[in-house]
Protein backbone atom coordinates (compact mmCIF):
# COMPACT_ATOMS: atom_id res chain seq x y z
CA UNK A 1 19.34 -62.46 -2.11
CA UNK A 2 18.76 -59.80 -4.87
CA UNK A 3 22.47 -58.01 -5.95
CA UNK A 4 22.19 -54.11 -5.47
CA UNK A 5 23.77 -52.79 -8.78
CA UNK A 6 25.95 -50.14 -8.31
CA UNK A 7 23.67 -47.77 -10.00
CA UNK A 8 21.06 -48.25 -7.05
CA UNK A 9 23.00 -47.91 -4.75
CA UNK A 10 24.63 -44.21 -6.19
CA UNK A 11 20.66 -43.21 -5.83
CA UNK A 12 20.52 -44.07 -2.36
CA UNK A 13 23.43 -42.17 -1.34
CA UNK A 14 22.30 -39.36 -3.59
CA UNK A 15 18.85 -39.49 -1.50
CA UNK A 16 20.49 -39.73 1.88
CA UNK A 17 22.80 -36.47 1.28
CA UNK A 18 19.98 -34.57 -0.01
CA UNK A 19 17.60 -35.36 2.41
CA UNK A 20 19.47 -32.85 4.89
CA UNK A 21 19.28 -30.30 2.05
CA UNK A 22 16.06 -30.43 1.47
CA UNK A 23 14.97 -30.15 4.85
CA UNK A 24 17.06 -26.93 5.29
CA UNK A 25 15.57 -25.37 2.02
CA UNK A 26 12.20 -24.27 3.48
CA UNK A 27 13.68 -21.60 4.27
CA UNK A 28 10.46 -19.23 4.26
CA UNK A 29 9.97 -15.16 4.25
CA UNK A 30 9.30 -15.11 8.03
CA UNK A 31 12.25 -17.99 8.46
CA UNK A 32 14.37 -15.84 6.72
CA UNK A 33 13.60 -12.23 7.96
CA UNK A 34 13.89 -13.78 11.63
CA UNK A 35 17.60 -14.91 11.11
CA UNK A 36 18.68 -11.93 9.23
CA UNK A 37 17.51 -9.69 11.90
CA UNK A 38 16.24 -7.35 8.89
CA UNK A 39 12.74 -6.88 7.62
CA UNK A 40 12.92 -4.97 4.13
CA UNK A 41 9.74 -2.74 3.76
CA UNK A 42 8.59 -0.66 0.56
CA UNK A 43 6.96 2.53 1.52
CA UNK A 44 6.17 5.94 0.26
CA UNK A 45 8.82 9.18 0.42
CA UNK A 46 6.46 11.53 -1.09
CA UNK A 47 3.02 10.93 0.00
CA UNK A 48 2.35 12.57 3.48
CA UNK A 49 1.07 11.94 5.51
CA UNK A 50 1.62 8.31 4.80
CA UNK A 51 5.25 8.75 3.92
CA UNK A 52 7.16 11.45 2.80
CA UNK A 53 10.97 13.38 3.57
CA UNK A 54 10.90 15.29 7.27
CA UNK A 55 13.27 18.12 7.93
CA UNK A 56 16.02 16.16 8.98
CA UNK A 57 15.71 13.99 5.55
CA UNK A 58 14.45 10.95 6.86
CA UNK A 59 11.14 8.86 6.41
CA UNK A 60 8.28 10.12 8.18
CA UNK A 61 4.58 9.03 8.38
CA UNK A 62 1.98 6.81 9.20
CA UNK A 63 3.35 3.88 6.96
CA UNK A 64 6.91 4.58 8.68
CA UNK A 65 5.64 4.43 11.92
CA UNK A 66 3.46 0.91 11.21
CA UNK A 67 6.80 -0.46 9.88
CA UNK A 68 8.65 0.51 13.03
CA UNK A 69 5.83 -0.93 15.10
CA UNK A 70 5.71 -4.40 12.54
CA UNK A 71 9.60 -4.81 12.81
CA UNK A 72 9.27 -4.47 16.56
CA UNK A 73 7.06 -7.14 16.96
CA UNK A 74 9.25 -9.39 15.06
CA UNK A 75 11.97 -8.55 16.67
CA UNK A 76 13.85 -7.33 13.85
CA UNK A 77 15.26 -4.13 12.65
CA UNK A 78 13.44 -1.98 9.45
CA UNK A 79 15.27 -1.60 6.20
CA UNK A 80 13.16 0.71 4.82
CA UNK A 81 12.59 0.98 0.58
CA UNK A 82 11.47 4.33 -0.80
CA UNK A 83 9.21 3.63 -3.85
CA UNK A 84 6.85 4.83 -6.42
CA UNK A 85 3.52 3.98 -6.29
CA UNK A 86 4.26 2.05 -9.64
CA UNK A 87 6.84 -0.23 -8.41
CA UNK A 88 5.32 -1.10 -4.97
CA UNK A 89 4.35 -4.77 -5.94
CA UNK A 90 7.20 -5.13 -8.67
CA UNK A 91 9.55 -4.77 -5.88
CA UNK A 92 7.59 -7.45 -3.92
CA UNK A 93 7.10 -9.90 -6.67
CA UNK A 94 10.77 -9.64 -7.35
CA UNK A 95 11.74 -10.47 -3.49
CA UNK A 96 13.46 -6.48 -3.52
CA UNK A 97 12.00 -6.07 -0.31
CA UNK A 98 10.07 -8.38 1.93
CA UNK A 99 6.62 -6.30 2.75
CA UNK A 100 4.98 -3.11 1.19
CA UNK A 101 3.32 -0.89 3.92
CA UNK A 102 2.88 2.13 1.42
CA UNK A 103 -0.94 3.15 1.53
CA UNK A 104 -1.86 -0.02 -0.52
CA UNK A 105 -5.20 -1.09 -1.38
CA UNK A 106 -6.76 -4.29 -2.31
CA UNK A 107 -8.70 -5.05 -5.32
CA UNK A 108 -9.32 -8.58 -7.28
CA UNK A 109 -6.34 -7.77 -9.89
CA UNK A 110 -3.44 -7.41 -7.41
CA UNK A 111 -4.80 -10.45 -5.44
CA UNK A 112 -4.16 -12.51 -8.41
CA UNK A 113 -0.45 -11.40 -7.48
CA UNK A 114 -0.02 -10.82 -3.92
CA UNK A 115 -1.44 -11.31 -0.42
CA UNK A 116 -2.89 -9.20 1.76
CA UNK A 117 -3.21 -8.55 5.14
CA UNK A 118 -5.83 -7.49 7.26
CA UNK A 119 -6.15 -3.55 7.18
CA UNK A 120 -4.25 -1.11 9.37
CA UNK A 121 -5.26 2.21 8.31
CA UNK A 122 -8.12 3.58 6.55
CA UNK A 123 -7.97 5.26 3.67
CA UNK A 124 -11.09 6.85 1.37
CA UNK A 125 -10.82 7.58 -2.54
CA UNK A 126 -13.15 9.84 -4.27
CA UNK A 127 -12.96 12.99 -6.66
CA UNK A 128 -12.73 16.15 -5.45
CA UNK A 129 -13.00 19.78 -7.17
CA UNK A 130 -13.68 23.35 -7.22
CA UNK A 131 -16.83 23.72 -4.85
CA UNK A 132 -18.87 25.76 -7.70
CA UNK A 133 -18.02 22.86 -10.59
CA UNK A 134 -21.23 20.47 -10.81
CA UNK A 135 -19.95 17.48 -10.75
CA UNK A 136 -21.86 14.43 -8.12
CA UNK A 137 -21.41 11.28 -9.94
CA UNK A 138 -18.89 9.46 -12.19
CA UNK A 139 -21.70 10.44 -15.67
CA UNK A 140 -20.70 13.92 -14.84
CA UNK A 141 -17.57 13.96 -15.72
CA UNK A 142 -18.09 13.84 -19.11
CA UNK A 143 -16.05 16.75 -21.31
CA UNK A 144 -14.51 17.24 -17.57
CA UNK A 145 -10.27 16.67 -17.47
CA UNK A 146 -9.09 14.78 -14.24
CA UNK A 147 -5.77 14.16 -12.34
CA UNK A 148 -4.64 10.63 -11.19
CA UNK A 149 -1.78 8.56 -10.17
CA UNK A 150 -1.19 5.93 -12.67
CA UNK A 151 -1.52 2.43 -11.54
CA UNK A 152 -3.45 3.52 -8.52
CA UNK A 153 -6.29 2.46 -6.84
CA UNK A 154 -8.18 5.90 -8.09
CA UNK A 155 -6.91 5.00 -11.33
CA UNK A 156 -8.27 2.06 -11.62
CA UNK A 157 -11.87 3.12 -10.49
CA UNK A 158 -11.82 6.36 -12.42
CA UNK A 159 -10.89 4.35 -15.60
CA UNK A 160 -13.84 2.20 -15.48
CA UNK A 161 -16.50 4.77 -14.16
CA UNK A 162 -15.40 7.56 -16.38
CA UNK A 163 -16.76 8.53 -19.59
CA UNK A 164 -15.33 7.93 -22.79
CA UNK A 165 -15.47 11.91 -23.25
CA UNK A 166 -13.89 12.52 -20.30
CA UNK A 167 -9.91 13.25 -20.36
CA UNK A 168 -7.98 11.41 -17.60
CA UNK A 169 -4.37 12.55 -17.22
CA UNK A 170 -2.21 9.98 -15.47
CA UNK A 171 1.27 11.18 -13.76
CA UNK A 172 3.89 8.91 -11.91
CA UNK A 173 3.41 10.43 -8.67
CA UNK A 174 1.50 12.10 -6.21
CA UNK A 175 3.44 15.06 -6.02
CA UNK A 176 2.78 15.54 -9.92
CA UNK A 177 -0.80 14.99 -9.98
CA UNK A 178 -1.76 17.48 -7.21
CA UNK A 179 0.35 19.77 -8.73
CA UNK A 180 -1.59 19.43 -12.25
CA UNK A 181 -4.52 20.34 -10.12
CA UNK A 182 -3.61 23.09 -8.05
CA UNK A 183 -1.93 24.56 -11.63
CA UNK A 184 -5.53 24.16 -13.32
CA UNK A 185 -3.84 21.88 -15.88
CA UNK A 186 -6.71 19.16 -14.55
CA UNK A 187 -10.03 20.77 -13.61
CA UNK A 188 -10.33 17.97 -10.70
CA UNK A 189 -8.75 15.47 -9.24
CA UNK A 190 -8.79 11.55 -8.17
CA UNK A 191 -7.61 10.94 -4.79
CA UNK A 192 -7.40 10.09 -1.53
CA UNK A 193 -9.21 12.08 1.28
CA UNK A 194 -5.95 12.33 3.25
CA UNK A 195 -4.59 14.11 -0.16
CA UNK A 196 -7.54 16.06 -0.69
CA UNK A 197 -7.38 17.40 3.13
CA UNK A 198 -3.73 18.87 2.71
CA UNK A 199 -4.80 20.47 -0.98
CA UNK A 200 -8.02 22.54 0.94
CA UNK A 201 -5.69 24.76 1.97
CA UNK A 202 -3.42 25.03 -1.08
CA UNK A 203 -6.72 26.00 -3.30
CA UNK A 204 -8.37 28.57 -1.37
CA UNK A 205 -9.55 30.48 -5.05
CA UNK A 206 -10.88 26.83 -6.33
CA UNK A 207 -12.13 25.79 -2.81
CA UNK A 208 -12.01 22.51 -3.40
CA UNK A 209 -14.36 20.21 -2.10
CA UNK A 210 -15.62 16.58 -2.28
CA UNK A 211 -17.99 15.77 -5.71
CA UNK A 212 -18.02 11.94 -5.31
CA UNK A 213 -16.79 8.46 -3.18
CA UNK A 214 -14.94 6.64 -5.64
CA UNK A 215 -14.03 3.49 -3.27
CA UNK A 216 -13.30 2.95 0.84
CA UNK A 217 -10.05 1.66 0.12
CA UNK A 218 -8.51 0.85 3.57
CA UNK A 219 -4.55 0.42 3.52
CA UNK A 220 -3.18 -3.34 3.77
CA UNK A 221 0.41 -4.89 4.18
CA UNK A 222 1.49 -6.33 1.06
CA UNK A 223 3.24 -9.85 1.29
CA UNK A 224 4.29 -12.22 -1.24
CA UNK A 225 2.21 -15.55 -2.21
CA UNK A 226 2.80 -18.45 -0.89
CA UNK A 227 4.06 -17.09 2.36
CA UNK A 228 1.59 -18.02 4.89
CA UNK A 229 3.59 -18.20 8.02
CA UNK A 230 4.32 -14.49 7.55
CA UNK A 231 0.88 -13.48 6.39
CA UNK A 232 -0.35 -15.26 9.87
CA UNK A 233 2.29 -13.40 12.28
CA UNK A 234 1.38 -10.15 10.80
CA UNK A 235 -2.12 -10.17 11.18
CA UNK A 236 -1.88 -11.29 14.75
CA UNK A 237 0.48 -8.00 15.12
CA UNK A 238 -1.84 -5.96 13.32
CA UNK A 239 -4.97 -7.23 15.46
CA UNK A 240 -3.48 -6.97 18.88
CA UNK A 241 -1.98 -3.22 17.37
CA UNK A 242 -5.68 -2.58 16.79
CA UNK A 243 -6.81 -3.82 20.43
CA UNK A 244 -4.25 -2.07 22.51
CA UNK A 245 -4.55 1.12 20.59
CA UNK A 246 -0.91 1.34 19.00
CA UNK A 247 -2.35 2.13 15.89
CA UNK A 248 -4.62 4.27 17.33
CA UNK A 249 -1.62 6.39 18.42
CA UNK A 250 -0.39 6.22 15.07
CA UNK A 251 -3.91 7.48 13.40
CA UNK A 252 -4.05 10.04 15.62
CA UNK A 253 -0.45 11.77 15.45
CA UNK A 254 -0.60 11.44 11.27
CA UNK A 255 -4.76 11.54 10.50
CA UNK A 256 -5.77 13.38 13.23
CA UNK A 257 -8.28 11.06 13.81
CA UNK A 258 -9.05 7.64 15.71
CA UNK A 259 -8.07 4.63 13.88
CA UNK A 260 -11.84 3.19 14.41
CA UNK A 261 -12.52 0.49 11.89
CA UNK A 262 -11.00 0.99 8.50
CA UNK A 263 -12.82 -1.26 7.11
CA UNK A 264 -15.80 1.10 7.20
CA UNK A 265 -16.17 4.04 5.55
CA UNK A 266 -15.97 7.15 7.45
CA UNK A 267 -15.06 11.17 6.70
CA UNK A 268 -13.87 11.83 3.52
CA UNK A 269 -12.60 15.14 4.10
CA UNK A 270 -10.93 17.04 7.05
């Protein structure tokens, strides 16, 4: 019979105490968020009605509640991340929190990076401006100076529609760019219609209105690749949330309006 050298034999034993190891080592997002008991969640503290401070100093808002309703499902309790719009999928990426449910959109770029889930709100970009200012399409806004939020949707659809003569001024948060409008230090402004809605009555001198649709940009749950387990459990949430009108609650209390589809476009302004 064939001698086993000792060498062989220190492999074997090698393989059969790290065969345990490895089998424990899956240890995947939705694995790991289920024995913690915590689900940590990236959303927005100063973008109503999506997310922003209430009066008692806690996180309100559509995004809030959808976390709330998410971590219930899992049975799990929310640890909730306040972010920029800027650091929503560097947070992600970096395994700093486990899901961003902050008002984010999908395009091919940030699918290269994350996954998505199916949508749970809707959400409508466009430009929007003093009623009297012709603007009706992206050529017009040539000479024209426009607010955005860097690294946002709007910003990315503004910077390739845009003219080269037209001045886009990028600012780290929502809060800054609508007040760049409202101060006329942009003459309009890239957002979203849920932004726009709560600026009509801020501007009644500009009386600002609706020039163009930039993008129907419904609102998706971010989740980190390679996490399919998790991506599958939330979307079944998500859909039966859809069919049993929970979110429907939840677009009515914060959009005043029925959830309907939001993958369809539907009123850009309120």
């Amino acid at each position: 019979m064939p001698r086993r050298t000792p060498l062989a034999g220190l492999g074997l034993m090698i393989a059969i105490i790290a065969a345990p190891v490895a089998a424990t080592a899956k240890d995947d997002a939705l694995d790991h968020i289920i024995k913690t008991g915590i689900v940590r969640v990236a959303v927005p503290d100063n973008f109503p009605p999506f997310g922003d401070l209430g009066p008692d100093a806690k996180l309100q808002g559509y995004d809030i509640d959808t976390a709330a309703l998410l971590a219930n499902a899992l049975g799990v309790k929310p640890d909730l991340v306040a972010v920029s719009s800027a650091d929503r999928i560097p947070y992600l990426t970096s395994g700093k929190v486990d899901l961003v449910i902050s008002s984010l959109g999908k395009d091919a770029e940030r699918e290269k990076v994350i996954d998505f889930s199916i949508a749970y709100a809707p959400f409508f970009s466009g430009v929007f401006g003093p009623e009297p200012l012709d603007v009706a399409k992206a050529e017009d806004l040539a000479s024209k100076t426009i607010a955005v939020t860097r690294n946002t949707i709007e910003d990315a659809a503004l910077t390739k529609l845009a003219p080269t003569t037209a001045t886009i001024k990028r600012y780290d948060d929502n809060a800054a760019t609508e007040i760049a409008y409202l101060s006329s230090q942009a003459e309009l402004i890239a957002t979203a219609n849920v932004v726009a809605a709560k600026i009509l009555p801020r501007s009644p001198m500009k009386k600002t209105a609706i020039k163009f649709l930039l993008r129907n940009s419904p609102c998706y749950v971010g989740v980190r690749k390679g996490e399919p387990d998790l991506l599958a459990r939330l979307n079944q949430i998500i859909a039966d949330a859809r069919k049993d009108g929970a979110l429907d609650k939840i677009s009515e209390h914060w959009l005043k309006a029925p959830l309907g589809d939001p993958e369809q476009p539907g009123s850009i302004s309120k």
